[in-house]
Protein backbone atom coordinates (compact mmCIF):
# COMPACT_ATOMS: atom_id res chain seq x y z
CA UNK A 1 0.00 0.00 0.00
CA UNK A 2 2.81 2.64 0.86
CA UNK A 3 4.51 1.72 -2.44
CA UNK A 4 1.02 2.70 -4.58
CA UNK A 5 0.82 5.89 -2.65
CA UNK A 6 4.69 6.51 -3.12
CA UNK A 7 3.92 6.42 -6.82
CA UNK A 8 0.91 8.73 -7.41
CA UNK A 9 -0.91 10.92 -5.74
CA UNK A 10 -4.57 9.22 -6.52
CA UNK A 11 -8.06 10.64 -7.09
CA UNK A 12 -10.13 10.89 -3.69
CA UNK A 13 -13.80 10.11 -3.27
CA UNK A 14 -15.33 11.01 0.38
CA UNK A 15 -18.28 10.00 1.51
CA UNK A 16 -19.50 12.23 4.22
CA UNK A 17 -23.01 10.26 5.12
CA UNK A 18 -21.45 6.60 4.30
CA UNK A 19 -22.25 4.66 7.59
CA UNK A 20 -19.43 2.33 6.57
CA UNK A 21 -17.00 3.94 4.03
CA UNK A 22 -15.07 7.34 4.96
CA UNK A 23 -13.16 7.55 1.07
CA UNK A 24 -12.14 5.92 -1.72
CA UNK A 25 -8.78 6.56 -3.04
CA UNK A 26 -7.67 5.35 -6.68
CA UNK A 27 -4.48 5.11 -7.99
CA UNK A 28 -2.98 4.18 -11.52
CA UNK A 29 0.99 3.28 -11.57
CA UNK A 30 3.02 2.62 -14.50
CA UNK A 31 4.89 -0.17 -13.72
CA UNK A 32 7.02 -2.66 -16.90
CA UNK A 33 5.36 -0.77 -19.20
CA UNK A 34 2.09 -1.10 -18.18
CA UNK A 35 -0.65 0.98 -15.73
CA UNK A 36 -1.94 -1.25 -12.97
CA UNK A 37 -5.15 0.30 -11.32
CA UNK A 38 -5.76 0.44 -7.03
CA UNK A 39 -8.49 1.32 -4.83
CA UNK A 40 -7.66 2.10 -1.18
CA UNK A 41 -10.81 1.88 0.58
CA UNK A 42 -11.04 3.24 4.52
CA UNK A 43 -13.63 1.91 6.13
CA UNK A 44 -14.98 3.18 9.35
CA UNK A 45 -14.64 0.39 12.15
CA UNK A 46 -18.21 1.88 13.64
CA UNK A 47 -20.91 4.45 12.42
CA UNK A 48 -19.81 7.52 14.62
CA UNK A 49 -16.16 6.88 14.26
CA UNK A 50 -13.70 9.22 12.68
CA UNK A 51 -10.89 6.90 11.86
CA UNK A 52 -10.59 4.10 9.89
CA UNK A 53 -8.84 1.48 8.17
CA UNK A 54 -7.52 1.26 4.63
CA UNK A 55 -7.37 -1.64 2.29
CA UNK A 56 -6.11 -2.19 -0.97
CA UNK A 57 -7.75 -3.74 -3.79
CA UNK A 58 -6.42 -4.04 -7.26
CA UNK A 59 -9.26 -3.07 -9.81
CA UNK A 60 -10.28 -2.97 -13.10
CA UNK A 61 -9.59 0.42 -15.37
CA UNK A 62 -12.71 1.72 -15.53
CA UNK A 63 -13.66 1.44 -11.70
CA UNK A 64 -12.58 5.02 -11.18
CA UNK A 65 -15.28 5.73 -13.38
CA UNK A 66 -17.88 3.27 -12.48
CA UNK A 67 -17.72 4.30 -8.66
CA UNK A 68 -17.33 8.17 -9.63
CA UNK A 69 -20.39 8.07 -11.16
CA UNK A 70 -22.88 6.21 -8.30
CA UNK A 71 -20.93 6.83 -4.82
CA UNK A 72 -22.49 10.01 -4.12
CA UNK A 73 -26.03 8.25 -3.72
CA UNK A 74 -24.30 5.19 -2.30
CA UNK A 75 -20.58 4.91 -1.43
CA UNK A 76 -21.42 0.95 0.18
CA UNK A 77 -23.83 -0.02 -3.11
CA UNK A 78 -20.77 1.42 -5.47
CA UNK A 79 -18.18 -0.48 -3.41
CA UNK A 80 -20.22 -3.83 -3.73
CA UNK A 81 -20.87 -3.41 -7.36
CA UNK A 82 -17.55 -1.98 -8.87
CA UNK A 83 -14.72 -3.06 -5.65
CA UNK A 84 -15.39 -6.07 -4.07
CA UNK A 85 -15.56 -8.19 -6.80
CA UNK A 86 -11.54 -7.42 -6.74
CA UNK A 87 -11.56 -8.68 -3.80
CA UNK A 88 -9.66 -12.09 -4.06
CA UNK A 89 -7.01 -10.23 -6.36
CA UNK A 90 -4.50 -9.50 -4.05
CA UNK A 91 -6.19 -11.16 -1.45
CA UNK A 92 -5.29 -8.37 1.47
CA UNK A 93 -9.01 -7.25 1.35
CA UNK A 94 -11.22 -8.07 4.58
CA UNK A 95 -13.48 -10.84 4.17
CA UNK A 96 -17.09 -10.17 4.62
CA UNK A 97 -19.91 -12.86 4.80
């Protein structure tokens, strides 16, 4: 994770009235001639809570995009649909059931 943010300085999404998410951070490195795509997610570890706790998912290249467009009426529905399914990726992602 520090390496990705070492490498760009990433596109921020917050989500102000997210319950579970607190922002979205993407990331695109060039790395061997080629642009691998990250999501840092920080999710809150309770509703009322100010801190939270990133993790990093390797995504598709049109996530950015995808999640731009729907978090503002649901950060947690946007995460589900365009994130999670990168889940098993780099498999450093919490598991939820």
């Amino acid at each position: 994770m520090e390496f990705v943010k070492s490498k760009d300085y990433g596109t921020t999404y917050n989500s102000y009235t997210s319950t579970a998410i607190s922002k979205v951070t993407f990331y695109s490195i060039y790395i061997d001639y080629q642009y691998h795509y990250f999501a840092i997610v920080c999710f809150k570890p309770n509703e009322y809570s100010y801190n939270c706790n990133e993790y990093i998912y390797k995504v598709g290249s049109d996530t950015k995009l995808k999640y731009s467009m729907e978090y503002l009426n649901s950060a947690g529905k946007a995460f589900w649909k365009y994130i999670e399914p990168y889940s098993d990726v780099l498999d450093c992602s919490p598991k939820f059931n």
